[in-house]
C-alpha atoms as a PDB file:
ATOM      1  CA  UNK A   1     -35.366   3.178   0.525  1.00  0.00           C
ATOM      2  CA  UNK A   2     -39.084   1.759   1.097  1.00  0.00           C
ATOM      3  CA  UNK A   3     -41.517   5.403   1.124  1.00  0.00           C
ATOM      4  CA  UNK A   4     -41.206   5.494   4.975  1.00  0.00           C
ATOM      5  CA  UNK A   5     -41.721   8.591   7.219  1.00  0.00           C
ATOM      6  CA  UNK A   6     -38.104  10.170   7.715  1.00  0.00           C
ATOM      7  CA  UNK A   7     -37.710  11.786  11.623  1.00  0.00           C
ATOM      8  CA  UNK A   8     -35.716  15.035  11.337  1.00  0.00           C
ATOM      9  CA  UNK A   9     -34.349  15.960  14.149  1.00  0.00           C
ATOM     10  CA  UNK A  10     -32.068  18.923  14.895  1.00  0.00           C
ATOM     11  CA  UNK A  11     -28.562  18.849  16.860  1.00  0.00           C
ATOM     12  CA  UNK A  12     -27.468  22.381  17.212  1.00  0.00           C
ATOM     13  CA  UNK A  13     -24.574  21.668  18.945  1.00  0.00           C
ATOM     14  CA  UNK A  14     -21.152  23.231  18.911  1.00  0.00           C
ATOM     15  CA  UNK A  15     -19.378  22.978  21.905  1.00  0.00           C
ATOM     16  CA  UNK A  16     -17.239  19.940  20.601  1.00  0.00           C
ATOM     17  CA  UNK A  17     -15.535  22.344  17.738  1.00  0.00           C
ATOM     18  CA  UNK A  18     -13.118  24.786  18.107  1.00  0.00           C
ATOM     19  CA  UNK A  19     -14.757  27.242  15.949  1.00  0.00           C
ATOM     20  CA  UNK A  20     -18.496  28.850  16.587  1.00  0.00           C
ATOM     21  CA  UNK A  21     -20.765  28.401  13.988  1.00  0.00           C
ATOM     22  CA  UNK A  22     -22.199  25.119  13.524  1.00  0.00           C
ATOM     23  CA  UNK A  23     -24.719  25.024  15.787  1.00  0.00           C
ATOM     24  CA  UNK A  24     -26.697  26.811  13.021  1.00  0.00           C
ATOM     25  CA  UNK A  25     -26.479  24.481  10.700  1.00  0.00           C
ATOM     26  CA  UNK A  26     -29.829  22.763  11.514  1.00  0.00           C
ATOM     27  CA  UNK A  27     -31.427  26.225  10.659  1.00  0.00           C
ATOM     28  CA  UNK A  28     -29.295  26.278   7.103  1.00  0.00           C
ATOM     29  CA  UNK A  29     -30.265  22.548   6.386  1.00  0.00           C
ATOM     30  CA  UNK A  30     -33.953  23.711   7.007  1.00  0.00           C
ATOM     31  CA  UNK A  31     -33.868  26.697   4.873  1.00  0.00           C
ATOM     32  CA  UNK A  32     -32.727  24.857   2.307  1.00  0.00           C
ATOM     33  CA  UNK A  33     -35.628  23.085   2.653  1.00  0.00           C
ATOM     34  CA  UNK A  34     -34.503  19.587   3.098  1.00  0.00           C
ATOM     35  CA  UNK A  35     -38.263  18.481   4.833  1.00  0.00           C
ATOM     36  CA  UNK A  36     -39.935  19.907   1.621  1.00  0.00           C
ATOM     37  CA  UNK A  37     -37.525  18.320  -1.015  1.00  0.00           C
ATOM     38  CA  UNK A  38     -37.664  14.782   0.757  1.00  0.00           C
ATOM     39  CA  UNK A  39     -41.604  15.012   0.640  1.00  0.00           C
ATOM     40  CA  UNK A  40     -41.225  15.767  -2.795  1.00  0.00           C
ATOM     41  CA  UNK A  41     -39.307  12.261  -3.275  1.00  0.00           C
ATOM     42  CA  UNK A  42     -42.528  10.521  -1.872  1.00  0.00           C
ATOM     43  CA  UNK A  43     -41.666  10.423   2.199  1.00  0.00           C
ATOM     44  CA  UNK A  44     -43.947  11.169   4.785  1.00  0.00           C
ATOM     45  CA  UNK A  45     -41.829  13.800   7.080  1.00  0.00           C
ATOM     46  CA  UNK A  46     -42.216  14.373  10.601  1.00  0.00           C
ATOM     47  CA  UNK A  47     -39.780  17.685  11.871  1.00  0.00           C
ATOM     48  CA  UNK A  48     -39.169  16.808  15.299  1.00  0.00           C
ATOM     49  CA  UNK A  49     -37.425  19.857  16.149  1.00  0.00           C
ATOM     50  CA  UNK A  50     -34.096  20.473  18.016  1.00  0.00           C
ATOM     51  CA  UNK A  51     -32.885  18.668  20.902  1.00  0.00           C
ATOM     52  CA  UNK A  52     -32.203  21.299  23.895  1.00  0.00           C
ATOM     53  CA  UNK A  53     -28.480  22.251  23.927  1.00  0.00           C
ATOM     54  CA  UNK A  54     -26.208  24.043  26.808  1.00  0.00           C
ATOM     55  CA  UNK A  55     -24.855  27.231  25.167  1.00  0.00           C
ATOM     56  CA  UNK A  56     -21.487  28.387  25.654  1.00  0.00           C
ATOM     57  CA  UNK A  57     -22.385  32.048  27.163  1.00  0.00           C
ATOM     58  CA  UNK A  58     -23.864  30.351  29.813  1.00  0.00           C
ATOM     59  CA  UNK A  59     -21.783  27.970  31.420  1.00  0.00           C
ATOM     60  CA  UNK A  60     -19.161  29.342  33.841  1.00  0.00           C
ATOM     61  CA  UNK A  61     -15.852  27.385  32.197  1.00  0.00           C
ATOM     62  CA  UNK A  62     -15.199  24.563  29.366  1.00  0.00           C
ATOM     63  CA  UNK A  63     -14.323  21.862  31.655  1.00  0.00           C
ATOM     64  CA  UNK A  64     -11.423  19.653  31.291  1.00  0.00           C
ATOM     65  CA  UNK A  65      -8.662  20.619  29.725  1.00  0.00           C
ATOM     66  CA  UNK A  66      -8.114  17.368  27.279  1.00  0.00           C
ATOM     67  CA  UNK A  67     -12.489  17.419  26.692  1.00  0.00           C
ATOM     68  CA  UNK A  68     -13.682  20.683  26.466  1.00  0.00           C
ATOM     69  CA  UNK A  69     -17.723  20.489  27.596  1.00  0.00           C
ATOM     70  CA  UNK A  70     -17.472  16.797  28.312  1.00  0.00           C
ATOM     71  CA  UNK A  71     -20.725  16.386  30.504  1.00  0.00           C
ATOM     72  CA  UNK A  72     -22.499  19.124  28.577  1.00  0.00           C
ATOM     73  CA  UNK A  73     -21.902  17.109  25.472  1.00  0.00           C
ATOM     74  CA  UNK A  74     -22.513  13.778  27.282  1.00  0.00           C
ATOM     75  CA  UNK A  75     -26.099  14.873  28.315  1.00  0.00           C
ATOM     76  CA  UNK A  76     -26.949  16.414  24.517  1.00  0.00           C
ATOM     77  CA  UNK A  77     -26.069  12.788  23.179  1.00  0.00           C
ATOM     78  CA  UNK A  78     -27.900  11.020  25.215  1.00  0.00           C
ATOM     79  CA  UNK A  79     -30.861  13.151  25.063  1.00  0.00           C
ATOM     80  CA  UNK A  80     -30.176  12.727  20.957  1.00  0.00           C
ATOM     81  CA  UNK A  81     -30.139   8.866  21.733  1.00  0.00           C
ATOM     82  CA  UNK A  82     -33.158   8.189  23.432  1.00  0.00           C
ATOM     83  CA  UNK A  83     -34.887  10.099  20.893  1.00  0.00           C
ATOM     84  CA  UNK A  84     -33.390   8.448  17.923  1.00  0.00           C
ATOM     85  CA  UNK A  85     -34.212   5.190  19.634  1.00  0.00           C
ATOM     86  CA  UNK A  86     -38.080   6.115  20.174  1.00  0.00           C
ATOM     87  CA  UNK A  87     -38.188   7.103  16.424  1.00  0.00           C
ATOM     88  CA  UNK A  88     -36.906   4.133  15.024  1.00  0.00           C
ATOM     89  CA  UNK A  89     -39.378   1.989  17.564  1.00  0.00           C
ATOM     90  CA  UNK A  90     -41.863   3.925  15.690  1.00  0.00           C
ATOM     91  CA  UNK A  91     -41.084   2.914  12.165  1.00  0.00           C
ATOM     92  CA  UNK A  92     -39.422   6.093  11.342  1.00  0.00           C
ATOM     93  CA  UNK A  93     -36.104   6.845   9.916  1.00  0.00           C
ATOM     94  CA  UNK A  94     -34.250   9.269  11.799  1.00  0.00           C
ATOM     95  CA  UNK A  95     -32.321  12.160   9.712  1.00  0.00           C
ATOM     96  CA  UNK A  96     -30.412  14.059  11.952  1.00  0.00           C
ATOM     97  CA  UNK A  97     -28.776  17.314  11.137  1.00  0.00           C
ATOM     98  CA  UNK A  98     -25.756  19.353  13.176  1.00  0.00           C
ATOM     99  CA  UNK A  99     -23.880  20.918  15.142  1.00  0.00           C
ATOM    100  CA  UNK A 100     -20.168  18.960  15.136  1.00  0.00           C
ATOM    101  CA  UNK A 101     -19.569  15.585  14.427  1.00  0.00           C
ATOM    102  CA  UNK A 102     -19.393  14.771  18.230  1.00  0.00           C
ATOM    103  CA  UNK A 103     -23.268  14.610  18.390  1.00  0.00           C
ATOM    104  CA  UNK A 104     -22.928  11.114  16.458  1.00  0.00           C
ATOM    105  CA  UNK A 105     -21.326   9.875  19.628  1.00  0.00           C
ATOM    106  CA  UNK A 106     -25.725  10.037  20.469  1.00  0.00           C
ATOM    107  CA  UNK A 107     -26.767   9.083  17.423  1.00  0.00           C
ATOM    108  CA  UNK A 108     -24.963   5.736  16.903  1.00  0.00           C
ATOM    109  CA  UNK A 109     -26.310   5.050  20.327  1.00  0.00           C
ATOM    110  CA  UNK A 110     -29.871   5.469  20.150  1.00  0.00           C
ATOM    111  CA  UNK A 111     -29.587   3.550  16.335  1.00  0.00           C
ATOM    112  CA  UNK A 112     -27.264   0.989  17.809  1.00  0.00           C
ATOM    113  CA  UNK A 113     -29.873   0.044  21.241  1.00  0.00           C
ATOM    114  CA  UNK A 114     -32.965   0.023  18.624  1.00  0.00           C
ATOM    115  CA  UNK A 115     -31.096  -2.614  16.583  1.00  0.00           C
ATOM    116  CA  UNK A 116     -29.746  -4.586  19.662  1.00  0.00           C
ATOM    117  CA  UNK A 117     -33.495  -4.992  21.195  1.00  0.00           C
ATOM    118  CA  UNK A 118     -33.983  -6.741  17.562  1.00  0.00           C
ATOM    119  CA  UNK A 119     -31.477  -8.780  17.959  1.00  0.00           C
ATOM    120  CA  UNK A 120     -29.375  -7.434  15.468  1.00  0.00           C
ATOM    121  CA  UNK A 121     -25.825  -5.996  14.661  1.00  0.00           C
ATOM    122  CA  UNK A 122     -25.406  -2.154  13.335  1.00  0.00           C
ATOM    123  CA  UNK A 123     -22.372  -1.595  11.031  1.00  0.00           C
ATOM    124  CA  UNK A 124     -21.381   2.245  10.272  1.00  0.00           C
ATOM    125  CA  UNK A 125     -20.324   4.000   7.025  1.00  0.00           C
ATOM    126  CA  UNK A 126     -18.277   7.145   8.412  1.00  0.00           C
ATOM    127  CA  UNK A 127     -17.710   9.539   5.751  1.00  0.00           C
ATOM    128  CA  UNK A 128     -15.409  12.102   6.574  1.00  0.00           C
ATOM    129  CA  UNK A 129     -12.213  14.397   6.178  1.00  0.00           C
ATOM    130  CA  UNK A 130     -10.830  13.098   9.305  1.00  0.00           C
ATOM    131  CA  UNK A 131     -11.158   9.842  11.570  1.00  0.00           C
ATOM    132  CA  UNK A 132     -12.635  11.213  14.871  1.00  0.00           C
ATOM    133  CA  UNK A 133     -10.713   8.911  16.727  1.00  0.00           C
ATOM    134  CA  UNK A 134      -9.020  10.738  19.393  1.00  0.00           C
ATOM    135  CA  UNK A 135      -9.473  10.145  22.750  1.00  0.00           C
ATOM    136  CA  UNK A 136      -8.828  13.036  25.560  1.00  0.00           C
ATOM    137  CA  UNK A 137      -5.702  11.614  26.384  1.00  0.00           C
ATOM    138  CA  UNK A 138      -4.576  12.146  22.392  1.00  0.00           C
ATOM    139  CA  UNK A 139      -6.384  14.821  21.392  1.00  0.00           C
ATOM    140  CA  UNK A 140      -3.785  17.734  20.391  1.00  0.00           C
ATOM    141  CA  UNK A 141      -7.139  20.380  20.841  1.00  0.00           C
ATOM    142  CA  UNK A 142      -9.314  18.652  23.304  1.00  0.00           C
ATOM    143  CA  UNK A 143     -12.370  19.652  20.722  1.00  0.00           C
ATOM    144  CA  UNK A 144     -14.546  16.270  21.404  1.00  0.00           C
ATOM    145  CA  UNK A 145     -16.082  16.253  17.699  1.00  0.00           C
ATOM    146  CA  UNK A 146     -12.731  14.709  16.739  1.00  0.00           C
ATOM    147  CA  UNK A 147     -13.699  11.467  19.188  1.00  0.00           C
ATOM    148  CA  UNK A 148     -17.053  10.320  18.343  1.00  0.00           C
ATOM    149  CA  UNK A 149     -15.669   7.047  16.623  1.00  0.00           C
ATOM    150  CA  UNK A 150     -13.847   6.026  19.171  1.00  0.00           C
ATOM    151  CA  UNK A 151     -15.962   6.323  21.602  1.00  0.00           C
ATOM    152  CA  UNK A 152     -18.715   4.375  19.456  1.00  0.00           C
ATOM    153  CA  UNK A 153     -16.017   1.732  19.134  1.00  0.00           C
ATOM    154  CA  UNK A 154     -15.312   1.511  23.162  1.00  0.00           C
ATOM    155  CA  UNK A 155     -12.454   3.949  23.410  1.00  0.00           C
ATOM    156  CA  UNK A 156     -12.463   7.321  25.012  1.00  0.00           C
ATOM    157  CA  UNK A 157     -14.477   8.654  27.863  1.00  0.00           C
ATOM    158  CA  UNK A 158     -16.891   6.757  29.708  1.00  0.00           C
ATOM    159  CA  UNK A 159     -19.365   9.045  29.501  1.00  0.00           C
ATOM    160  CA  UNK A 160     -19.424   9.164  25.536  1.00  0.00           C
ATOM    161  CA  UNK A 161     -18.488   5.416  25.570  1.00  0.00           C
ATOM    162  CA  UNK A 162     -21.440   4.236  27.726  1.00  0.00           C
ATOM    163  CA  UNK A 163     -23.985   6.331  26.304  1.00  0.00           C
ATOM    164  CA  UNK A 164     -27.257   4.602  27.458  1.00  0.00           C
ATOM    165  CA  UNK A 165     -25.555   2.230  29.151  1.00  0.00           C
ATOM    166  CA  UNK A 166     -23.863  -0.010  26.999  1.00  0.00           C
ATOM    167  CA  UNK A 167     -20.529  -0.384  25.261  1.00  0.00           C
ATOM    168  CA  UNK A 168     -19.303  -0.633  22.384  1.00  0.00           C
ATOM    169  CA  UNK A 169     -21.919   0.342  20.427  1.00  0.00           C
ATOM    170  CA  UNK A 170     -21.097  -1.424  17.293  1.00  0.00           C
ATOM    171  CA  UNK A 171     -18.042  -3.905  15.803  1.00  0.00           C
ATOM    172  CA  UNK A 172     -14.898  -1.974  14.953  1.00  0.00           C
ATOM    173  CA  UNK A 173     -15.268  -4.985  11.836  1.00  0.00           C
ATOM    174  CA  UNK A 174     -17.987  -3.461  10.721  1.00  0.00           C
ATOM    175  CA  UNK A 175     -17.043   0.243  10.678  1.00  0.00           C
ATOM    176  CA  UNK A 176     -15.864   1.549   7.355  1.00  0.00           C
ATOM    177  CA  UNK A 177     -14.222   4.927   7.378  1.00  0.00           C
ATOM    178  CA  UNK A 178     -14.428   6.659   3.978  1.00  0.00           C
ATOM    179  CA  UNK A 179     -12.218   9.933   2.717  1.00  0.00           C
ATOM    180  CA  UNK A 180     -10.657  10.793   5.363  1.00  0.00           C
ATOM    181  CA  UNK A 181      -7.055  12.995   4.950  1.00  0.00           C
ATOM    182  CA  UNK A 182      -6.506  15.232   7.802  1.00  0.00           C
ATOM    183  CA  UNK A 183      -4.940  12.506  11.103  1.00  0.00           C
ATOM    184  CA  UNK A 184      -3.396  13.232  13.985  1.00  0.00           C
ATOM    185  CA  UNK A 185       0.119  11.433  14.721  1.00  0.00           C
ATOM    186  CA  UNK A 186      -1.256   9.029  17.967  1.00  0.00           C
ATOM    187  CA  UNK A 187      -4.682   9.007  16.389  1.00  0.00           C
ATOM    188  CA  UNK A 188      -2.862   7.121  13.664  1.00  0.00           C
ATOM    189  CA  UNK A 189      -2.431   4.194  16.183  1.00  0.00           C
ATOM    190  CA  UNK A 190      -5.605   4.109  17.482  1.00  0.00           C
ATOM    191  CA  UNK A 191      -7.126   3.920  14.347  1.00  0.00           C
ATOM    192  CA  UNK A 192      -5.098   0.645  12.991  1.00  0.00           C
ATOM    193  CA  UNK A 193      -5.366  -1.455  16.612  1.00  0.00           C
ATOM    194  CA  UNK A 194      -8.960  -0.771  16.636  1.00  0.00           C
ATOM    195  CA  UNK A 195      -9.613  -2.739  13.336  1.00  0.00           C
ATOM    196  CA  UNK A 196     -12.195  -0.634  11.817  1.00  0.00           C
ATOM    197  CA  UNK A 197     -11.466  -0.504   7.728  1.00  0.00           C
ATOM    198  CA  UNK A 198     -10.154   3.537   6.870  1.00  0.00           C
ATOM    199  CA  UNK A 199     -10.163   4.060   3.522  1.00  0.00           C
ATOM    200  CA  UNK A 200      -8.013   7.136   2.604  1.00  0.00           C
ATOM    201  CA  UNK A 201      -8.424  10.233   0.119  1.00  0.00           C
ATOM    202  CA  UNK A 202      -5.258   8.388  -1.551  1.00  0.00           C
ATOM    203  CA  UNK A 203      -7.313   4.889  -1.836  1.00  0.00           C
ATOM    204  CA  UNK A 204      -9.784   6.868  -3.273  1.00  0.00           C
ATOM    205  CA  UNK A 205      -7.756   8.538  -5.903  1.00  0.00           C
ATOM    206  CA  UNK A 206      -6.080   5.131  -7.023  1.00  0.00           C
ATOM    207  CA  UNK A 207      -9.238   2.585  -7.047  1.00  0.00           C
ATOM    208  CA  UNK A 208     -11.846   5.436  -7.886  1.00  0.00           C
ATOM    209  CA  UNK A 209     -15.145   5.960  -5.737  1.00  0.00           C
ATOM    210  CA  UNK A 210     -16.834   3.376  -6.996  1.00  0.00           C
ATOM    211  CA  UNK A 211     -14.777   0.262  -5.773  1.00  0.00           C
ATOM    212  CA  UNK A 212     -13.917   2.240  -2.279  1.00  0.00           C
ATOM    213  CA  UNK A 213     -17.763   2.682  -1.635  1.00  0.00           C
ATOM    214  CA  UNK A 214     -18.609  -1.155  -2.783  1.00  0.00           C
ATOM    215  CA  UNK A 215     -15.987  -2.379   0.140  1.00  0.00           C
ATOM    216  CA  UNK A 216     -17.214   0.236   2.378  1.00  0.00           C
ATOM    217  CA  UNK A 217     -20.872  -1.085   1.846  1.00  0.00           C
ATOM    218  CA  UNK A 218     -19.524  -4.494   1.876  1.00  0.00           C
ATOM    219  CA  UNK A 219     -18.009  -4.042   5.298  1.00  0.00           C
ATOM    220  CA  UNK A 220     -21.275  -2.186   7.230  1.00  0.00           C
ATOM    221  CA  UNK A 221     -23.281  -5.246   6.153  1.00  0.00           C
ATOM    222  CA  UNK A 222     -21.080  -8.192   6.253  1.00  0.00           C
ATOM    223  CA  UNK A 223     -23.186 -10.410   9.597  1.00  0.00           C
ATOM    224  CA  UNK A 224     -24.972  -6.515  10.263  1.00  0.00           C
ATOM    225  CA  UNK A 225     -29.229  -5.664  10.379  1.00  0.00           C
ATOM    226  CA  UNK A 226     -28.011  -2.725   8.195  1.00  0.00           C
ATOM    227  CA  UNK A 227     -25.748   0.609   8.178  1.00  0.00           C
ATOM    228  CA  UNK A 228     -26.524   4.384  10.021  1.00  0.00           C
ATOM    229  CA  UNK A 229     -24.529   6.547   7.855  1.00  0.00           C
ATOM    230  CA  UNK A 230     -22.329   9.397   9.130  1.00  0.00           C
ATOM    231  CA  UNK A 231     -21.464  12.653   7.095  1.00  0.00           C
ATOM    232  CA  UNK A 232     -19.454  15.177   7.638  1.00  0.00           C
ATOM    233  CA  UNK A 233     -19.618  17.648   4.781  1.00  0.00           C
ATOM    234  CA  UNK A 234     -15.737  17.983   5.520  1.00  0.00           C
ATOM    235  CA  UNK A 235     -15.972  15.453   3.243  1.00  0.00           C
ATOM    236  CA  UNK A 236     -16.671  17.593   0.479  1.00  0.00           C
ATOM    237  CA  UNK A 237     -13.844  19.526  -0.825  1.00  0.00           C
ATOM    238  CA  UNK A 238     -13.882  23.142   0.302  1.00  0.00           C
ATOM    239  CA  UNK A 239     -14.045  24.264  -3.202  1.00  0.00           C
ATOM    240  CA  UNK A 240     -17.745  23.200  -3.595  1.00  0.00           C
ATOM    241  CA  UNK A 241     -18.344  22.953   0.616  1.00  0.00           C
ATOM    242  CA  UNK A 242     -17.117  26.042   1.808  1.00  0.00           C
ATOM    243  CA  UNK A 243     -19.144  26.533   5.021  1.00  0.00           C
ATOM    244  CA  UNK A 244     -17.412  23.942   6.827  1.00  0.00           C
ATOM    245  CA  UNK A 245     -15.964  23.377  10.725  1.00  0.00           C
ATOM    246  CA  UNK A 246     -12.552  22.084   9.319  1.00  0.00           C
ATOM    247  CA  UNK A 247     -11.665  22.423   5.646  1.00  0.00           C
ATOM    248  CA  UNK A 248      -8.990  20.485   4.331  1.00  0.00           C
ATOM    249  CA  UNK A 249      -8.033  20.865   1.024  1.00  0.00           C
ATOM    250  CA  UNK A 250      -8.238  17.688  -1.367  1.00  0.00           C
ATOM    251  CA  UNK A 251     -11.598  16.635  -0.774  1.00  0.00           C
ATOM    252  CA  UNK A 252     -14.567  14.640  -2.801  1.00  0.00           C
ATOM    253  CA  UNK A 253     -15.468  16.335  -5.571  1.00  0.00           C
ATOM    254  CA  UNK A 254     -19.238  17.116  -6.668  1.00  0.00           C
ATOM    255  CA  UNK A 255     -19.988  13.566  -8.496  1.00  0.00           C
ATOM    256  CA  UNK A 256     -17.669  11.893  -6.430  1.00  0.00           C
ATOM    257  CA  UNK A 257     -19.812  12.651  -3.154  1.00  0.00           C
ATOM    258  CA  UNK A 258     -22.710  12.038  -4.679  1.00  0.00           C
ATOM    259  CA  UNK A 259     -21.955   8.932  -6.275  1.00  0.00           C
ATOM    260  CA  UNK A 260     -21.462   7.655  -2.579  1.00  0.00           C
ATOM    261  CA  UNK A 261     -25.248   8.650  -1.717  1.00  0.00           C
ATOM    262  CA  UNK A 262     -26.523   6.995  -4.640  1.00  0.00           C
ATOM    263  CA  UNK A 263     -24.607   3.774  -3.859  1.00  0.00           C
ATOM    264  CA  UNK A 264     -25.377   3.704  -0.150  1.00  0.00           C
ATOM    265  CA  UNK A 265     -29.219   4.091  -1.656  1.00  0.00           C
ATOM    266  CA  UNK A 266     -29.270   1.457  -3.893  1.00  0.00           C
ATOM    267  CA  UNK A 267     -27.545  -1.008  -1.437  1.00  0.00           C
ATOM    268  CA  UNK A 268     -30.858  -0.852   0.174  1.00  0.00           C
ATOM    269  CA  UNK A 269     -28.709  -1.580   4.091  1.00  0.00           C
ATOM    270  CA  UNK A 270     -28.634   2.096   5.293  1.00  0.00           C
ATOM    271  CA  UNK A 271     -31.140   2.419   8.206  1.00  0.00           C
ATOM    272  CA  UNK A 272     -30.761   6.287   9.237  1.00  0.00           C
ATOM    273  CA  UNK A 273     -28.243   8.852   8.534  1.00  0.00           C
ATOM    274  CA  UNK A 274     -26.969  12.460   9.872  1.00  0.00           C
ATOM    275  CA  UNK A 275     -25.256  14.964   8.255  1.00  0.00           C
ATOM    276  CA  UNK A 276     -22.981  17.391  10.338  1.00  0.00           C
ATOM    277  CA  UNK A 277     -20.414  20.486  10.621  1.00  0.00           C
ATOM    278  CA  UNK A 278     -22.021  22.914   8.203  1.00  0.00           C
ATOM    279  CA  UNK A 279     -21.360  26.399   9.565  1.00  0.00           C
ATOM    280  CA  UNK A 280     -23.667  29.007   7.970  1.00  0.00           C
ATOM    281  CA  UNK A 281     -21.159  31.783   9.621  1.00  0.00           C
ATOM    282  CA  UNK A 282     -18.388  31.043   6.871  1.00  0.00           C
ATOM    283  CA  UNK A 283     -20.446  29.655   4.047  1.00  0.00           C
ATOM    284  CA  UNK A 284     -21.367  31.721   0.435  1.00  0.00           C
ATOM    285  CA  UNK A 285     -25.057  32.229   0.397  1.00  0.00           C
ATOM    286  CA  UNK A 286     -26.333  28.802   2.442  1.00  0.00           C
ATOM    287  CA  UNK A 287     -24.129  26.707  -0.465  1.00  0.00           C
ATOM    288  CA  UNK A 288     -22.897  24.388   1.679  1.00  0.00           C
ATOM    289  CA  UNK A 289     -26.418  23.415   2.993  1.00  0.00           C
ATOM    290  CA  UNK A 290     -28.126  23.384  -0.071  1.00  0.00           C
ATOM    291  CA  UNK A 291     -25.431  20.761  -1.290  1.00  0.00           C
ATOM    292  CA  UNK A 292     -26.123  18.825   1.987  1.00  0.00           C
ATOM    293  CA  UNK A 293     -29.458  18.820   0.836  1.00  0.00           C
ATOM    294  CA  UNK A 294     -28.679  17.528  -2.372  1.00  0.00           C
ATOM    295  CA  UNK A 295     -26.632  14.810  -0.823  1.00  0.00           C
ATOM    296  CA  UNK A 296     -29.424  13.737   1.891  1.00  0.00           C
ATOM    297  CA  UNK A 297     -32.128  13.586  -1.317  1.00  0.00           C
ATOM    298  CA  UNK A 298     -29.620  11.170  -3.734  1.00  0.00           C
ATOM    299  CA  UNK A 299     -28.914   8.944  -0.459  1.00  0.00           C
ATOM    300  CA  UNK A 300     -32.690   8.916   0.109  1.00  0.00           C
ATOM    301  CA  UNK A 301     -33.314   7.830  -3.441  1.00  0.00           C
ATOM    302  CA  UNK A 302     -33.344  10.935  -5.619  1.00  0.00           C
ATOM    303  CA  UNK A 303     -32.525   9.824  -9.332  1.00  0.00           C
ATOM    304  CA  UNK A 304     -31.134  11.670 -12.385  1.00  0.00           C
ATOM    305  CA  UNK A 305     -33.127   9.497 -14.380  1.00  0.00           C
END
């Protein structure tokens, strides 16, 4: 990427996962000094802080039963939206950090109304363990981080769908969804008559990372101003990303994962990025942030050579 100023930004949000935790994983991402390491790589960084979050303790229930913390969540993404938005108005490239995947429900919205008012089209590399594509009448848990692609794609709850106040946010053609291994039975459906291109652990195994990331690339530019990418350290196998919301066995390896920065990087298309679901509570001395460190610096341009 061109030597621009990178926008962190903090999501400490958990109330879309069933398991307490990852709203600390801003904090771990920091400590592992991700603003430090990216200056070192030449960028001008700006730490924005978090955006304000409801906490558990202090709401009186979870709301629905199918969306636990719905509205809660709603009003933390579109908070993270606008923000985003303002950033990349700005000239900055926003790096946001979680909390669970269902903050990129805000994310792709504030990246996908900054490209619209140039009168472009935003495609989406979604790399993850699992394809987030629930909606509340699917979901087996009603834990919303598993339906922030749908909703970015049109489907689920209006108020994740319309995020500042448009729908969808992006072309289902244009969404590639990378690694993923861990689906629910209906979720199955929704993901094939939606049309975005899932690319499983098994495709992955047979045609090697390389050729799955050059399609996946292929697909978030094809017509597109460029690519936000989406990464859920899920991703990772637990073996090497422990600290985790949702570990599921049979996961990227080390080179694998990074390979997949390095590519996105040298496509030159990837116009902001967030990493999520790294829980401090059940990691092994911050690993699992330090590697999502690593990973952020190789998609920002960090070399071996």
């Amino acid at each position: 990427m061109t030597k621009s100023t990178i926008a962190i930004l903090g999501a400490p949000l958990d109330l879309g996962a069933g398991r307490r935790g990852v709203d600390m994983g801003p904090s771990a991402l920091r400590v592992a000094g991700v603003g430090r390491r990216l200056a070192e790589l030449g960028y001008t960084v700006e730490d924005l802080g978090n955006v304000p979050v409801a906490q558990p303790e202090s709401l009186a229930d979870s709301g629905p039963a199918n969306a636990h913390y719905l509205p809660q969540i709603a009003a933390t993404c579109g908070r993270l939206g606008s923000i985003v938005a303002q950033a990349m108005t700005d000239g900055k490239t926003p790096l946001v950090m979680g909390g669970d995947h269902s903050i990129a429900a805000g994310t792709v919205a504030g990246v996908a109304k900054f490209v619209q008012s140039t009168g472009g089209k935003l495609g989406l590399i979604w790399i993850d363990a699992h394809s987030d594509m629930n909606t509340p009448a699917t979901s087996p848990s009603g834990n919303v981080h598993g339906m922030p692609l749908a909703c970015c794609v049109g489907v689920g709850p209006v108020e994740l769908t319309q995020l500042l106040g448009f729908a969808p946010k992006l072309d289902p053609r244009n969404v590639a969804l990378v690694g993923i291994r861990d689906v629910d039975h209906v979720e199955r459906q929704i993901v094939r008559e939606t049309g975005v291109h899932a690319f499983t652990m098994r495709d992955i195994d047979e045609r090697g990372m390389k050729a799955v990331m050059q399609e996946a690339i292929s697909v978030a530019t094809l017509g597109t101003s460029g690519f936000h990418l989406s990464l859920d350290m899920d991703f990772v196998d637990p073996e090497h990303a422990p600290g985790v919301g949702t570990p599921v066995r049979g996961g990227g390896t080390y080179r694998e994962t990074h390979l997949a920065m390095e590519m996105i990087c040298d496509s030159g298309g990837m116009l902001s990025m967030e990493v999520v679901e790294v829980n401090p509570v059940i990691d092994q001395s911050n690993r699992t942030a330090d590697l999502a460190v690593e990973l952020v610096l190789s998609a920002m341009g960090k070399r071996i050579l």
